[in-house]
C-alpha atoms as a PDB file:
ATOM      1  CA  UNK A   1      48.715  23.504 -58.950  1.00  0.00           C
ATOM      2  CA  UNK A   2      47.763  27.123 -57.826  1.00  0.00           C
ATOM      3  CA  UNK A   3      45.019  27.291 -55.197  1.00  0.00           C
ATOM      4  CA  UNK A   4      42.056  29.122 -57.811  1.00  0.00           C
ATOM      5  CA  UNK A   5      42.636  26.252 -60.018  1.00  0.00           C
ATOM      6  CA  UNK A   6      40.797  24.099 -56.998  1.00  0.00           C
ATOM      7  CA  UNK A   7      37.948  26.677 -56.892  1.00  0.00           C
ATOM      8  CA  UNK A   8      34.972  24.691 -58.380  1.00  0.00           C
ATOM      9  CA  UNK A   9      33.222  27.875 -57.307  1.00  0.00           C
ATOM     10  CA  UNK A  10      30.058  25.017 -56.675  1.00  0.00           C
ATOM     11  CA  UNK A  11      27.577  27.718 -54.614  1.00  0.00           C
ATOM     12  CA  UNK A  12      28.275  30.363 -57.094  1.00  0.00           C
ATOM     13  CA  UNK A  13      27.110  28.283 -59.999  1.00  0.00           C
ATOM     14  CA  UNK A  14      24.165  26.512 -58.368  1.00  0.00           C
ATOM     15  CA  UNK A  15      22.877  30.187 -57.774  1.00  0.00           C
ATOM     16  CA  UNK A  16      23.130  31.239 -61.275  1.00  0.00           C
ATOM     17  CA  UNK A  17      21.639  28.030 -62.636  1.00  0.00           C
ATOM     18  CA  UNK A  18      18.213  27.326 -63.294  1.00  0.00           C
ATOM     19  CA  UNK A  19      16.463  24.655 -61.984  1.00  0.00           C
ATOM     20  CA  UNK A  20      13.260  22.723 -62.757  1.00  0.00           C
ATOM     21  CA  UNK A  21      10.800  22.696 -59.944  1.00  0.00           C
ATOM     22  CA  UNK A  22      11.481  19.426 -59.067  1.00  0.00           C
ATOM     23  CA  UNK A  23      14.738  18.570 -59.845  1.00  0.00           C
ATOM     24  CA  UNK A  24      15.350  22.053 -57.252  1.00  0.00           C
ATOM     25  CA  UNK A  25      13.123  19.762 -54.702  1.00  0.00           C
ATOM     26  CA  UNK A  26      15.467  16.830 -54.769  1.00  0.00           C
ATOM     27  CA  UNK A  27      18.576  18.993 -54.653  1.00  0.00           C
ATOM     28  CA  UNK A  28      17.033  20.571 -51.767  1.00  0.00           C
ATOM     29  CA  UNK A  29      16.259  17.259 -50.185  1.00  0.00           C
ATOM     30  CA  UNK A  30      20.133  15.827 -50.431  1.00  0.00           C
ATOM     31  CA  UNK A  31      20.088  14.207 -53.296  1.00  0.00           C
ATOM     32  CA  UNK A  32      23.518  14.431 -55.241  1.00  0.00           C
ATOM     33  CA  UNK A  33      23.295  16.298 -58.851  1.00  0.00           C
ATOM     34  CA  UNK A  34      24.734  12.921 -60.563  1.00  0.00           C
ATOM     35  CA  UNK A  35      21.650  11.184 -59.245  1.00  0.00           C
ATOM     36  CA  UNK A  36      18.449  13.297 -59.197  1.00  0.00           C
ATOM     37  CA  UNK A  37      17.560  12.332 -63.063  1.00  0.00           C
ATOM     38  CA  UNK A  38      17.631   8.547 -62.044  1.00  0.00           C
ATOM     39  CA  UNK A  39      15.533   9.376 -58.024  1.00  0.00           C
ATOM     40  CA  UNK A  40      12.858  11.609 -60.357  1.00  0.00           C
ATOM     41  CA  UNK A  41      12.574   8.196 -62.374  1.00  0.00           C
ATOM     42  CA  UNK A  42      11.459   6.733 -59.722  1.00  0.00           C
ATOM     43  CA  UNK A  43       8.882   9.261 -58.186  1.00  0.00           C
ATOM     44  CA  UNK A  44       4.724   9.470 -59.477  1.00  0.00           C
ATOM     45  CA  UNK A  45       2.468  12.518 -60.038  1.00  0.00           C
ATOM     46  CA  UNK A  46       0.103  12.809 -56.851  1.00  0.00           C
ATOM     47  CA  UNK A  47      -2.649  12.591 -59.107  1.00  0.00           C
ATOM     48  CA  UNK A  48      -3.878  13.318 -63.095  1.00  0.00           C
ATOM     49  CA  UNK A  49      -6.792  15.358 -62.081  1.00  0.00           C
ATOM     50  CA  UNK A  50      -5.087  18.935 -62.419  1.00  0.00           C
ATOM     51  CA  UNK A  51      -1.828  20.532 -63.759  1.00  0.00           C
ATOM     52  CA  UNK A  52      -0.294  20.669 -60.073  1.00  0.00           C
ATOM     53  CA  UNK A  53      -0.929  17.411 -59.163  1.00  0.00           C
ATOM     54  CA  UNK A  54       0.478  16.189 -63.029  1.00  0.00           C
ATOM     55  CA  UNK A  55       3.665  18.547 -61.913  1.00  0.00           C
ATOM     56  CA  UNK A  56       4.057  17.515 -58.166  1.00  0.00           C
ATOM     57  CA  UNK A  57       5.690  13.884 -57.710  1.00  0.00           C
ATOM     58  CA  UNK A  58       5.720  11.607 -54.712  1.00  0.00           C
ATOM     59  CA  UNK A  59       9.195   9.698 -54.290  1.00  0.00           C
ATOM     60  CA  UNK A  60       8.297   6.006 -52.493  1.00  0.00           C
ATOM     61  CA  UNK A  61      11.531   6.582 -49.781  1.00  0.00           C
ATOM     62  CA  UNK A  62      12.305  10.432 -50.409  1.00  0.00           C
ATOM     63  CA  UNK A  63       9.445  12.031 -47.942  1.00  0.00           C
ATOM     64  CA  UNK A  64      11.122  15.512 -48.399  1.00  0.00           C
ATOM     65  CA  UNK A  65      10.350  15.451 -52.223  1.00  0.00           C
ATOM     66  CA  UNK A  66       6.556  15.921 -52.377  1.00  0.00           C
ATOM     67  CA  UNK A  67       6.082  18.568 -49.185  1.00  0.00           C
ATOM     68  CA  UNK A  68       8.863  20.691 -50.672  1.00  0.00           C
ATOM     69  CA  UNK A  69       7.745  20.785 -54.710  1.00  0.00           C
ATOM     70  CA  UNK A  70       4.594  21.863 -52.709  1.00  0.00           C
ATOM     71  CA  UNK A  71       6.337  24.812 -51.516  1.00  0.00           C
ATOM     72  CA  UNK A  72       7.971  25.997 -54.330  1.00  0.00           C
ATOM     73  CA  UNK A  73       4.950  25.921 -56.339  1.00  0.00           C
ATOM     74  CA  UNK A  74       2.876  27.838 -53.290  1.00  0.00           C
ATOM     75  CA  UNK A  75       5.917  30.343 -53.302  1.00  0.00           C
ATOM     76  CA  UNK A  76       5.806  30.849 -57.017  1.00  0.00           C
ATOM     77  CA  UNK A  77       1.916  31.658 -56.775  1.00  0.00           C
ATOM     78  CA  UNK A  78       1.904  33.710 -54.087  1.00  0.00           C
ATOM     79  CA  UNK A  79       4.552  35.941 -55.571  1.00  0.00           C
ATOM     80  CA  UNK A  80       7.217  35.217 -53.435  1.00  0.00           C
ATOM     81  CA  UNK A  81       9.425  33.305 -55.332  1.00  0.00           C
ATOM     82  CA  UNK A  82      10.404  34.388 -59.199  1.00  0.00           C
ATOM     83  CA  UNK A  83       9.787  31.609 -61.643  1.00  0.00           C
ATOM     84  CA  UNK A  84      10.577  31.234 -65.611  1.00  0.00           C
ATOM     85  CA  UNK A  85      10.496  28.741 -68.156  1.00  0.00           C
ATOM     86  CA  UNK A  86      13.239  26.704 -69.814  1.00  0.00           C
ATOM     87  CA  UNK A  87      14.730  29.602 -71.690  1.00  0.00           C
ATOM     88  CA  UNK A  88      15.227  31.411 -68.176  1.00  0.00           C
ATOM     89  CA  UNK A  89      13.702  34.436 -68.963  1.00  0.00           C
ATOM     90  CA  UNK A  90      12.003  35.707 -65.360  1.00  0.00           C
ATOM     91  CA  UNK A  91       8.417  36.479 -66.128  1.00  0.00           C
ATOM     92  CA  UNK A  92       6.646  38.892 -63.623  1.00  0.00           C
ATOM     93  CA  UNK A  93       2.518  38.643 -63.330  1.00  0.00           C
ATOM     94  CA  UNK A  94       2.616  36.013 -66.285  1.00  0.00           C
ATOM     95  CA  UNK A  95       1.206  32.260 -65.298  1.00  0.00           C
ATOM     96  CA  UNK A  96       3.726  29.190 -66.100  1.00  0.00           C
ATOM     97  CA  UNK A  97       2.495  26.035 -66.815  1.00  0.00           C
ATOM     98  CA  UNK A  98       3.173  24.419 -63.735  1.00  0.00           C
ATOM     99  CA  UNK A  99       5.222  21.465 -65.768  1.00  0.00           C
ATOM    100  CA  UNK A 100       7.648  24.388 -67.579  1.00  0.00           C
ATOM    101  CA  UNK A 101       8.130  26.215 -63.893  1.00  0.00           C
ATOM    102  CA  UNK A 102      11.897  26.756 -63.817  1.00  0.00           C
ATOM    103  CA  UNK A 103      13.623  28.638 -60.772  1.00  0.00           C
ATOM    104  CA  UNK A 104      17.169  30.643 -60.695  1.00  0.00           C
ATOM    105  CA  UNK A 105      19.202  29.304 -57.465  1.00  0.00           C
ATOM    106  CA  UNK A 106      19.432  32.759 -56.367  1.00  0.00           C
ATOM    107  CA  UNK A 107      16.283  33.112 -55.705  1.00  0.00           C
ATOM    108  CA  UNK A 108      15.537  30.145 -54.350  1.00  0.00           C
ATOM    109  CA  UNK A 109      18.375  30.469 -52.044  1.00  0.00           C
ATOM    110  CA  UNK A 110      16.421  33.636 -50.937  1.00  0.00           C
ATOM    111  CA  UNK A 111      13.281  32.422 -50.474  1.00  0.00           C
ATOM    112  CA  UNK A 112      14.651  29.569 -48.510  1.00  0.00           C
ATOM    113  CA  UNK A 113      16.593  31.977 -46.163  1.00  0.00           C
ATOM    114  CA  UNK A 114      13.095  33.630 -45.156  1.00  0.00           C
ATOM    115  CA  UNK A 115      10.825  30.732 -44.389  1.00  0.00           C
ATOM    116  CA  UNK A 116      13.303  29.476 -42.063  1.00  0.00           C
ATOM    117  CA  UNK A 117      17.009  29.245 -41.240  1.00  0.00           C
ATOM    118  CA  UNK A 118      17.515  25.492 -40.956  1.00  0.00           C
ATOM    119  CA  UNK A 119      15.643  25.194 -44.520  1.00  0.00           C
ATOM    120  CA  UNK A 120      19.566  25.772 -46.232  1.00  0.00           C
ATOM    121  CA  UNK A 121      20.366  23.189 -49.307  1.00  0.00           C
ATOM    122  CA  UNK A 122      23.544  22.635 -49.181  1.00  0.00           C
ATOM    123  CA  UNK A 123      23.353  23.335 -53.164  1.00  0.00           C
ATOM    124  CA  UNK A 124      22.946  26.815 -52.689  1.00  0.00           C
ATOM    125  CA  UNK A 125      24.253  27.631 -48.940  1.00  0.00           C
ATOM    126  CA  UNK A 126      28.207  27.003 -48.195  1.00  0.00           C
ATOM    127  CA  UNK A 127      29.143  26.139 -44.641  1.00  0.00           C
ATOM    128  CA  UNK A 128      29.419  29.444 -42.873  1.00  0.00           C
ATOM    129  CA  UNK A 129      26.046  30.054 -44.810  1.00  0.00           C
ATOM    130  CA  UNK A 130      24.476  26.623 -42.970  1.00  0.00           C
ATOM    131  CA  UNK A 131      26.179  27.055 -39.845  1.00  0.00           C
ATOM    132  CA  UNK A 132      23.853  30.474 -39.058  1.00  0.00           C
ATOM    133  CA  UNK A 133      21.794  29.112 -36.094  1.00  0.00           C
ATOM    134  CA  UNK A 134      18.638  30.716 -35.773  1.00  0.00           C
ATOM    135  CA  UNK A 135      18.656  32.760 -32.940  1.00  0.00           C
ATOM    136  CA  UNK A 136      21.792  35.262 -34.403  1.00  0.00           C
ATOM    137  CA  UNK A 137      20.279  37.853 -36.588  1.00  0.00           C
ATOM    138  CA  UNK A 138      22.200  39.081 -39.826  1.00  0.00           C
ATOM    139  CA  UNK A 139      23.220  41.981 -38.054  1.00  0.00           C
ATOM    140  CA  UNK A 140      25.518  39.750 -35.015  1.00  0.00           C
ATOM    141  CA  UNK A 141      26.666  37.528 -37.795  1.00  0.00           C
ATOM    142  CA  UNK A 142      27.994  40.620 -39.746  1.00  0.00           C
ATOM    143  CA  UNK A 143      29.499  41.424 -36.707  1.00  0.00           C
ATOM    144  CA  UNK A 144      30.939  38.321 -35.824  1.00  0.00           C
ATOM    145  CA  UNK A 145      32.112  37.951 -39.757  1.00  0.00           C
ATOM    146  CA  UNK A 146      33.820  41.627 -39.807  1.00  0.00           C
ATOM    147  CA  UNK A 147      35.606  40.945 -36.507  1.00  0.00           C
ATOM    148  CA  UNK A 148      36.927  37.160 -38.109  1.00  0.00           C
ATOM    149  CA  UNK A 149      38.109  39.543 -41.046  1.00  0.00           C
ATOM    150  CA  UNK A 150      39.838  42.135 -39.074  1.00  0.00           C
ATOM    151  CA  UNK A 151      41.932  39.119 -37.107  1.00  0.00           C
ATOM    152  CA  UNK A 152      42.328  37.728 -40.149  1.00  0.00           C
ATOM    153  CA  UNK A 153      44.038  40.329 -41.520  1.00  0.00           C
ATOM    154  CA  UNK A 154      45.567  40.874 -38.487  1.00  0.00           C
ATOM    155  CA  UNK A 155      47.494  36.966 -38.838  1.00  0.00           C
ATOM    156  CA  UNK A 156      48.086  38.300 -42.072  1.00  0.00           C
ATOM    157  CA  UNK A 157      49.770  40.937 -41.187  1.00  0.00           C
ATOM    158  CA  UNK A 158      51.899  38.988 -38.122  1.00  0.00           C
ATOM    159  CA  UNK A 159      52.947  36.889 -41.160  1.00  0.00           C
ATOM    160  CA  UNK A 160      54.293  39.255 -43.040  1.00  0.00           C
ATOM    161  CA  UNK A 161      56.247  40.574 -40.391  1.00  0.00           C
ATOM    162  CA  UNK A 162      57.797  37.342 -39.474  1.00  0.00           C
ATOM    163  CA  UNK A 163      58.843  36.841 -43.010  1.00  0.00           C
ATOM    164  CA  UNK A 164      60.332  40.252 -42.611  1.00  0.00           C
ATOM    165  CA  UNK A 165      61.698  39.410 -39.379  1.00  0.00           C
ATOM    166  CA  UNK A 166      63.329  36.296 -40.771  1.00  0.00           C
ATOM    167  CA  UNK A 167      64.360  37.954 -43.903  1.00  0.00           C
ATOM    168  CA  UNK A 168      66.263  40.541 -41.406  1.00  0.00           C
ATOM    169  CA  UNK A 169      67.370  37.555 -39.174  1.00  0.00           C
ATOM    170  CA  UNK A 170      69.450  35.980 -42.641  1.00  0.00           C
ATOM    171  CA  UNK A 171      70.934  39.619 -43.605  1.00  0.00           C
ATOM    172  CA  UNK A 172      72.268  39.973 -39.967  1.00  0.00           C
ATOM    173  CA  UNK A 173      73.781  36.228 -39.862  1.00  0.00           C
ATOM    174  CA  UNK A 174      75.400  36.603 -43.772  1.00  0.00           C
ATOM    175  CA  UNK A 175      76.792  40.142 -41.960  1.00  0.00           C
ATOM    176  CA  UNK A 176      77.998  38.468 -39.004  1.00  0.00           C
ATOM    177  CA  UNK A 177      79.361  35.747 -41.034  1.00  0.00           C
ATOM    178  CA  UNK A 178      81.368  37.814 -43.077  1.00  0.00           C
ATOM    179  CA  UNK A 179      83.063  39.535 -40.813  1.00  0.00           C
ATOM    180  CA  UNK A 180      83.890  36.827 -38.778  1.00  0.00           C
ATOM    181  CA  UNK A 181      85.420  35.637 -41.711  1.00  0.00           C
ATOM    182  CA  UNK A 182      87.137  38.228 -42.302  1.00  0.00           C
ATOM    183  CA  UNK A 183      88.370  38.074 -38.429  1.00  0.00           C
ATOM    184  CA  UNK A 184      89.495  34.678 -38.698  1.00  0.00           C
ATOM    185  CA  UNK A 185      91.552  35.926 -42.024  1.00  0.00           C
ATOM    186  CA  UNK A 186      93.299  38.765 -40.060  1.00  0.00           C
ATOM    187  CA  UNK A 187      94.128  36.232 -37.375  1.00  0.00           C
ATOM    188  CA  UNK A 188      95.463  33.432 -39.592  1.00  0.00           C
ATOM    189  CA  UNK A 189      97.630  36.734 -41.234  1.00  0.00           C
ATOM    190  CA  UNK A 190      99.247  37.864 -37.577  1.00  0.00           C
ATOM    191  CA  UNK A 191      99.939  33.944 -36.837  1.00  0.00           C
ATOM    192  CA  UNK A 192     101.632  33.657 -39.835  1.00  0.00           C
ATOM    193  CA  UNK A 193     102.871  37.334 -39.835  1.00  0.00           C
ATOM    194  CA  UNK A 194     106.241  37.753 -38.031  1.00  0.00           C
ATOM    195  CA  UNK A 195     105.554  39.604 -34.966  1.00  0.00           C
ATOM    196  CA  UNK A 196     106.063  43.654 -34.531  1.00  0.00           C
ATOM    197  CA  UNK A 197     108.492  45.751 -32.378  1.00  0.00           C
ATOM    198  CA  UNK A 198     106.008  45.924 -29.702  1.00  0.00           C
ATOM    199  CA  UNK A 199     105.136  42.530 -29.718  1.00  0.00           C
ATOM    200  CA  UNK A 200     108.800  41.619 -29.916  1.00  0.00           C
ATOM    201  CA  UNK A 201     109.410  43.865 -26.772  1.00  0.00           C
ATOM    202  CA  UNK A 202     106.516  42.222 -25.037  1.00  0.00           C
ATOM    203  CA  UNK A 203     107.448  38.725 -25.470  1.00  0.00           C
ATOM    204  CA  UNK A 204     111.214  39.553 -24.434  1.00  0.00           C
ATOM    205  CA  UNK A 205     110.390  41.191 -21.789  1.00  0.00           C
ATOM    206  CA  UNK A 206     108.229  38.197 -20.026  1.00  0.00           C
ATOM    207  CA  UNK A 207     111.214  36.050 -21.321  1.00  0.00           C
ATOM    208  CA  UNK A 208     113.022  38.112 -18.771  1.00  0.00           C
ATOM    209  CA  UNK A 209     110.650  38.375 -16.639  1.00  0.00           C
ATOM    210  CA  UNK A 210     110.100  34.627 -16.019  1.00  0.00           C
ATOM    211  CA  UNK A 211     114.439  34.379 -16.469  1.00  0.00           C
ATOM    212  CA  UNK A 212     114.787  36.766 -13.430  1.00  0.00           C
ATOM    213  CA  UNK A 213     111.944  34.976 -10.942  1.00  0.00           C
ATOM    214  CA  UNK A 214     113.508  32.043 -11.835  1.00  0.00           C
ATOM    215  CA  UNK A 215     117.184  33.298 -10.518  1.00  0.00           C
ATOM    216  CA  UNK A 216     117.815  34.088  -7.123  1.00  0.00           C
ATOM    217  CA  UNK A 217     120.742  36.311  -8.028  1.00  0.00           C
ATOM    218  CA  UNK A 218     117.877  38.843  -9.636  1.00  0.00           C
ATOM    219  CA  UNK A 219     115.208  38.370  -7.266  1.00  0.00           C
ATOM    220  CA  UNK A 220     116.846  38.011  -3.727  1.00  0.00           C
ATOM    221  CA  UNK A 221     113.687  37.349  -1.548  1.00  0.00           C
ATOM    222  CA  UNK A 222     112.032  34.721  -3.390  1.00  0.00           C
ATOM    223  CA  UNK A 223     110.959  32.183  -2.017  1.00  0.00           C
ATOM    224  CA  UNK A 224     111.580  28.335  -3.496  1.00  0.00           C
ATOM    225  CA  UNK A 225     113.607  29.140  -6.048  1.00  0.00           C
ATOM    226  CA  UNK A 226     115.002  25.975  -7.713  1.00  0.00           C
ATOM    227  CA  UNK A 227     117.803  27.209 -10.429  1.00  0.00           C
ATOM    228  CA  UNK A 228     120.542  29.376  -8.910  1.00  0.00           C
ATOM    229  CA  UNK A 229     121.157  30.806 -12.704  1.00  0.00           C
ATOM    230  CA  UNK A 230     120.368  31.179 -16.047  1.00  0.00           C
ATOM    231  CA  UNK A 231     122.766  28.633 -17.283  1.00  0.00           C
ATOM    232  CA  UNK A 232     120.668  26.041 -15.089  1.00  0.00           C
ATOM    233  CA  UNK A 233     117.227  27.301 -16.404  1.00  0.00           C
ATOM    234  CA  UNK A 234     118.246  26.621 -19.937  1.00  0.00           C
ATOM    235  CA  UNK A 235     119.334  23.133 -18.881  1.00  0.00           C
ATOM    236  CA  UNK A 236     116.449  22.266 -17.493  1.00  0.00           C
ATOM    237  CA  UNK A 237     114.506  23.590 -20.952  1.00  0.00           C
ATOM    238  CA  UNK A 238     117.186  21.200 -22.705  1.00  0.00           C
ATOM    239  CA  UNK A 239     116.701  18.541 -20.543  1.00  0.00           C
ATOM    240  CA  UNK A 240     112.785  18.820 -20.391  1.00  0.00           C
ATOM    241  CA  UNK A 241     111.922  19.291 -24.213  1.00  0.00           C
ATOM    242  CA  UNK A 242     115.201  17.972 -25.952  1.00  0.00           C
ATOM    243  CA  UNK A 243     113.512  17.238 -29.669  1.00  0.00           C
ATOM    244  CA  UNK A 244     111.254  20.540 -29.711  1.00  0.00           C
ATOM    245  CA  UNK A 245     112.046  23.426 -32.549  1.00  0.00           C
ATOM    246  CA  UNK A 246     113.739  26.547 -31.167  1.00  0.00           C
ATOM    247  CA  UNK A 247     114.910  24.488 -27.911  1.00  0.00           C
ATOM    248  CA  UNK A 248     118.416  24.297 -28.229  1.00  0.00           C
ATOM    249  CA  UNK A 249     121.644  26.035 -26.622  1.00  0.00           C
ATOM    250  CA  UNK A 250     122.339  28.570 -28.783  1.00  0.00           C
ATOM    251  CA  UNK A 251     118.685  29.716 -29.347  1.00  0.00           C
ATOM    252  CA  UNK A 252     117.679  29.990 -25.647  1.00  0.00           C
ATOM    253  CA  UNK A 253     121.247  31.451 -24.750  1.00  0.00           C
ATOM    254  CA  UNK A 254     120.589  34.240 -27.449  1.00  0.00           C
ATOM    255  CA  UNK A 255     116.767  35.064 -26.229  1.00  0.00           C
ATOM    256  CA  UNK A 256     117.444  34.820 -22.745  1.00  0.00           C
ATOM    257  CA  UNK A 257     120.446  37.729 -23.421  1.00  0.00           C
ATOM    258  CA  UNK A 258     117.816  40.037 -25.982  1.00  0.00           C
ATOM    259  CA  UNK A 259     115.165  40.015 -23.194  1.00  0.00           C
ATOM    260  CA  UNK A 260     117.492  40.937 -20.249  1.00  0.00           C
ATOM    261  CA  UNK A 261     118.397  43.742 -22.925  1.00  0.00           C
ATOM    262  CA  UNK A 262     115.153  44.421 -23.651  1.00  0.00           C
ATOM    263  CA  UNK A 263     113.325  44.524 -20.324  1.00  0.00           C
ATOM    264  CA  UNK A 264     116.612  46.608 -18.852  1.00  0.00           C
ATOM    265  CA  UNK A 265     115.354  49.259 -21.945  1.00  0.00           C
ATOM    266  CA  UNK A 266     112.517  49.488 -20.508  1.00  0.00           C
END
């Protein structure tokens, strides 16, 4: 479900609907829409002796009803608050009976923002609306309400740009997962490669290398040496690793020879 599909847009419809007097009254005072028909049931006229006391009811438990049908009435006579009848048509300078006095939400929701803040039905005024407190003027809570905005926008922004970032943060990984893919592809070829003339010189030659240390007839000064000669290095390779590939007297006797070739070459 997208988010405008939750939108009952409630305070934009209660100020574009038109209200009977006091039916307005007992939204004003709380009462739920589903159950203002059934709470007018149970209110009386104040009296029979003139059209406003026919038209303004007492409740027996809702005290808010009478004082505030009052008002709207003294309002609409006084020319502060529009009125119309059933049809909604706003009539300027013309009486209404005070039994057919209808009022647009708007402009009750006006009226009821100058006699006093705290007077703000909850029908008309949302929550930012309601939470006004007296002592800010319009012009601090326009203030206030343009610098929520501007952070607002601000998170908004700071959002985006950690999408982005993350966005940029994937690319970069794929990247570096390629190519280390494509490392571990060149590696797994040179393993399984046969090695080149310079790495077949390199190898020999620490073949010799380690031959020579190993054999006091090449290396006269060293100390601790523990095979007088080749011959008894590649017996102890025999001896030491008799079952492993490439180990064996022929092999070693024809390495050992290519890397004393190869590192006297060099």
């Amino acid at each position: 479900m997208k988010a405008w599909e939750n939108d009952s847009c409630a305070t934009v419809q209660a100020c574009f609907s038109i209200y009977p007097v006091a039916v307005a009254a007992a939204l004003w005072c709380g009462v739920s829409p589903d159950e203002v028909d059934e709470e007018l049931r149970r209110a009386v006229p104040v009296g029979q002796g003139n059209a406003l006391a026919r038209a303004t009811l007492r409740h027996p438990y809702l005290k808010c009803l009478e004082p505030r049908i009052r008002a709207i009435h003294a309002a609409i006579d006084g020319g502060e608050l529009l009125s119309c009848r059933e049809d909604g048509r706003p009539v300027n300078g013309e009486h209404v009976a005070y039994e057919r006095r209808h009022v647009y939400g708007q402009h009750l929701k006006e009226w009821a923002k100058s006699i006093a803040p705290s007077e703000r039905p909850a029908f008309l005024f949302d929550d930012v609306e309601r939470g006004i407190h007296a002592a800010i003027t319009q012009e601090a809570y326009q203030a206030l309400k343009a610098a929520h905005d501007g952070k607002e926008q601000k998170l908004i922004r700071a959002n985006e740009r950690i999408r982005e970032l993350g966005e940029e943060k994937a690319r970069i990984e794929a990247e570096c997962n390629s190519l280390k893919g494509m490392v571990d592809r060149m590696s797994a070829q040179l393993k399984s490669a046969p090695p080149g003339e310079r790495s077949e010189t390199t190898y020999l030659n620490i073949v010799a290398g380690l031959v020579r240390l190993l054999t006091p007839s090449h290396v006269q000064d060293l100390a601790g040496a523990r095979y007088e000669s080749q011959a008894g290095v590649i017996q102890a390779l025999l001896s030491a690793f008799p079952s492993t590939p490439g180990i064996s007297q022929r092999t070693l006797e024809e390495r050992f020879a290519a890397a004393n070739r190869s590192i006297d070459a060099s």
